[in-house]
Protein backbone atom coordinates (compact mmCIF):
# COMPACT_ATOMS: atom_id res chain seq x y z
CA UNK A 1 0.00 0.00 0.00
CA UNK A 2 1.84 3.36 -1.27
CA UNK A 3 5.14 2.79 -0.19
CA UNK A 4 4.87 0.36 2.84
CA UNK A 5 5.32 -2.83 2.60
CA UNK A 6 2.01 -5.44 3.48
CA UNK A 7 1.69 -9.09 4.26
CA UNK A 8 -1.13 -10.37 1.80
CA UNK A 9 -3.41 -13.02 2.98
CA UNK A 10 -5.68 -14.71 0.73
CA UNK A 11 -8.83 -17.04 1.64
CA UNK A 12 -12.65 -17.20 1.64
CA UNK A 13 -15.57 -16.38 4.01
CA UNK A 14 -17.87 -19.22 3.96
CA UNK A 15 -21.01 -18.46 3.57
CA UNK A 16 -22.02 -20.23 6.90
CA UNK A 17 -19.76 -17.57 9.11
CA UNK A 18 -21.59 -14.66 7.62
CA UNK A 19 -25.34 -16.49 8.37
CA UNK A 20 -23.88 -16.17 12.01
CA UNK A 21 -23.10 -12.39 11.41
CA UNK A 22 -26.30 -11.41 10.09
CA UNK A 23 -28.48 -13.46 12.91
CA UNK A 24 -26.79 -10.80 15.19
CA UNK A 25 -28.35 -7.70 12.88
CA UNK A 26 -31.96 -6.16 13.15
CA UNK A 27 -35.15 -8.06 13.08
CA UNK A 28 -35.87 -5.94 9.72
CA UNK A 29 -32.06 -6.78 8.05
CA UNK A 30 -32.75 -10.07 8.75
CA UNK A 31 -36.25 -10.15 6.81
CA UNK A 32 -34.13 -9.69 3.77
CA UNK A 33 -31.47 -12.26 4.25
CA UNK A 34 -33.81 -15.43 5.98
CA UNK A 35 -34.45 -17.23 2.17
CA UNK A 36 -30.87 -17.10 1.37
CA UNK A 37 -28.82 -20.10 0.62
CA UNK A 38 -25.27 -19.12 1.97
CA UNK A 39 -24.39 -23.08 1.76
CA UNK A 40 -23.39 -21.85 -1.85
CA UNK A 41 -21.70 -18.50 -0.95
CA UNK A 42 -18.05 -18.71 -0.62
CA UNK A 43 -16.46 -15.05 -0.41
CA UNK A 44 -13.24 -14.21 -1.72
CA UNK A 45 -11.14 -12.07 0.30
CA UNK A 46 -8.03 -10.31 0.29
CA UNK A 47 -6.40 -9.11 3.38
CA UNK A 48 -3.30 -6.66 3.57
CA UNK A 49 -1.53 -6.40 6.99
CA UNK A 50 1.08 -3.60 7.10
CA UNK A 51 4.51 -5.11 8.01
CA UNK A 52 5.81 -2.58 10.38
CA UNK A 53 2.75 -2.22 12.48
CA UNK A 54 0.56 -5.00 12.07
CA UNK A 55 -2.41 -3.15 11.36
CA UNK A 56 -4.77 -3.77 8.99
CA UNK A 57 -4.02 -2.13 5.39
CA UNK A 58 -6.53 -2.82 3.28
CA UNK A 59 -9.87 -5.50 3.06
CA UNK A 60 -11.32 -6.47 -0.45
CA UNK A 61 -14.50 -8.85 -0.82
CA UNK A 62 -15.60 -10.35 -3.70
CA UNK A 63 -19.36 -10.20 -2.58
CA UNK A 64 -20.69 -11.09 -6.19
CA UNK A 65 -22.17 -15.11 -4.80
CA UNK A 66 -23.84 -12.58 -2.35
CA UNK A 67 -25.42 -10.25 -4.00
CA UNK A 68 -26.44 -12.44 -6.72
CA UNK A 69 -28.35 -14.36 -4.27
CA UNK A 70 -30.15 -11.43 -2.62
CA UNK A 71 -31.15 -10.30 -6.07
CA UNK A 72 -32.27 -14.15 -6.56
CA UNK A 73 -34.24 -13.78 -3.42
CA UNK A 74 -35.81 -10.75 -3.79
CA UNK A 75 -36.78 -11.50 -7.35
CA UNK A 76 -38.33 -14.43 -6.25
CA UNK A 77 -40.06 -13.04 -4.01
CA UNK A 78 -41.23 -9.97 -6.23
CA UNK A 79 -42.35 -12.37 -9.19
CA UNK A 80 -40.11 -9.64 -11.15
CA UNK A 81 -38.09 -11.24 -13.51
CA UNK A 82 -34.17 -12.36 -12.91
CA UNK A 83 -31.36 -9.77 -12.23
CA UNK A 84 -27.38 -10.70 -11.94
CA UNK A 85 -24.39 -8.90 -11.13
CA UNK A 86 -21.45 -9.10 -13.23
CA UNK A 87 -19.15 -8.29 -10.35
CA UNK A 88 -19.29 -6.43 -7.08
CA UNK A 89 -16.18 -5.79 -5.04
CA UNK A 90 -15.88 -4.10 -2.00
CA UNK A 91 -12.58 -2.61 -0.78
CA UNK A 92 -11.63 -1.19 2.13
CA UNK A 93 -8.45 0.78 2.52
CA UNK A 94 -7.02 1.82 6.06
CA UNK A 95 -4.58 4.78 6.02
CA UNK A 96 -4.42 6.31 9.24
CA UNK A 97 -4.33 5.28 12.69
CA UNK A 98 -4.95 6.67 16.02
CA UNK A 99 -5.64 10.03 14.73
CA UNK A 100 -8.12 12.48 15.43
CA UNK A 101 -9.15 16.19 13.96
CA UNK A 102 -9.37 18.62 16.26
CA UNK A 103 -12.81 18.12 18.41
CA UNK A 104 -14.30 21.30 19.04
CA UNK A 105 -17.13 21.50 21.70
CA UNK A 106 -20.38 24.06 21.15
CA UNK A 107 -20.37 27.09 23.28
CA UNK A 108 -24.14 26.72 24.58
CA UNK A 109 -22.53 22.94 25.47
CA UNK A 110 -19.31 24.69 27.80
CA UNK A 111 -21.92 26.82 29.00
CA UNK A 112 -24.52 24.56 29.99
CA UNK A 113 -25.46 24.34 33.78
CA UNK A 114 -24.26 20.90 35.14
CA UNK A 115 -26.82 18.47 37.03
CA UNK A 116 -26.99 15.15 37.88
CA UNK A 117 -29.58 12.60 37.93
CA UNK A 118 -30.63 12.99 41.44
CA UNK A 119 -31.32 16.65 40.43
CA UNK A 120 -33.72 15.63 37.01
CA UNK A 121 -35.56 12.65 39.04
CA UNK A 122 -36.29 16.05 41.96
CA UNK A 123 -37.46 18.71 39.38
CA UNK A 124 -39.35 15.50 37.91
CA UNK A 125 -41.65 14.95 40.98
């Protein structure tokens, strides 16, 4: 990446390790995903590690297998016809670490009155 040097390491998601990832996401996410087959989705995946600091460079996914199925699903379930992807990569690139721009608080927020919760439950009753 630029001009450091990476450790590349090559492999595939299976398809049953991201079933357990999207379980964990909203009731609604899930909606979308509960017909897939991910028995047939094997992601590629690309992973660059930067030599010097271990960190993680850059992530690409070949998520074609996975959107090709949601667009089989949804079709499906639309009665609309057939739709494919010819490819669909997602990278991510990681250039910067433990940085921060400047954080600049609000006035009206430095010059807030402080209270507790004590306080809020008192001026509640």
């Amino acid at each position: 990446m630029d001009s450091k040097e990476v450790y590349v390491l090559e492999g595939k998601l299976n398809g049953k390790e991201m079933e357990k990832q999207i379980v964990s996401l909203q009731e609604e996410v899930k909606e979308i995903f509960k017909d897939m087959d991910f028995e047939k989705m094997d992601i590629p995946m690309t992973l660059k590690v930067y030599k010097d600091s271990k960190l993680p460079a850059s992530i690409e996914m070949d998520m074609n297998s996975f959107v090709n199925e949601i667009f089989k699903v949804v079709m499906d379930e639309e009665e609309q016809g057939n739709m494919t992807a010819k490819t669909c990569l997602l990278t991510m690139t990681f250039q910067e670490y433990n940085t921060v721009d400047a954080i600049e608080i609000p006035k009206e927020a430095l010059d807030a009155v402080e209270q507790n919760l004590s306080d809020l439950a008192e001026e509640a009753l």
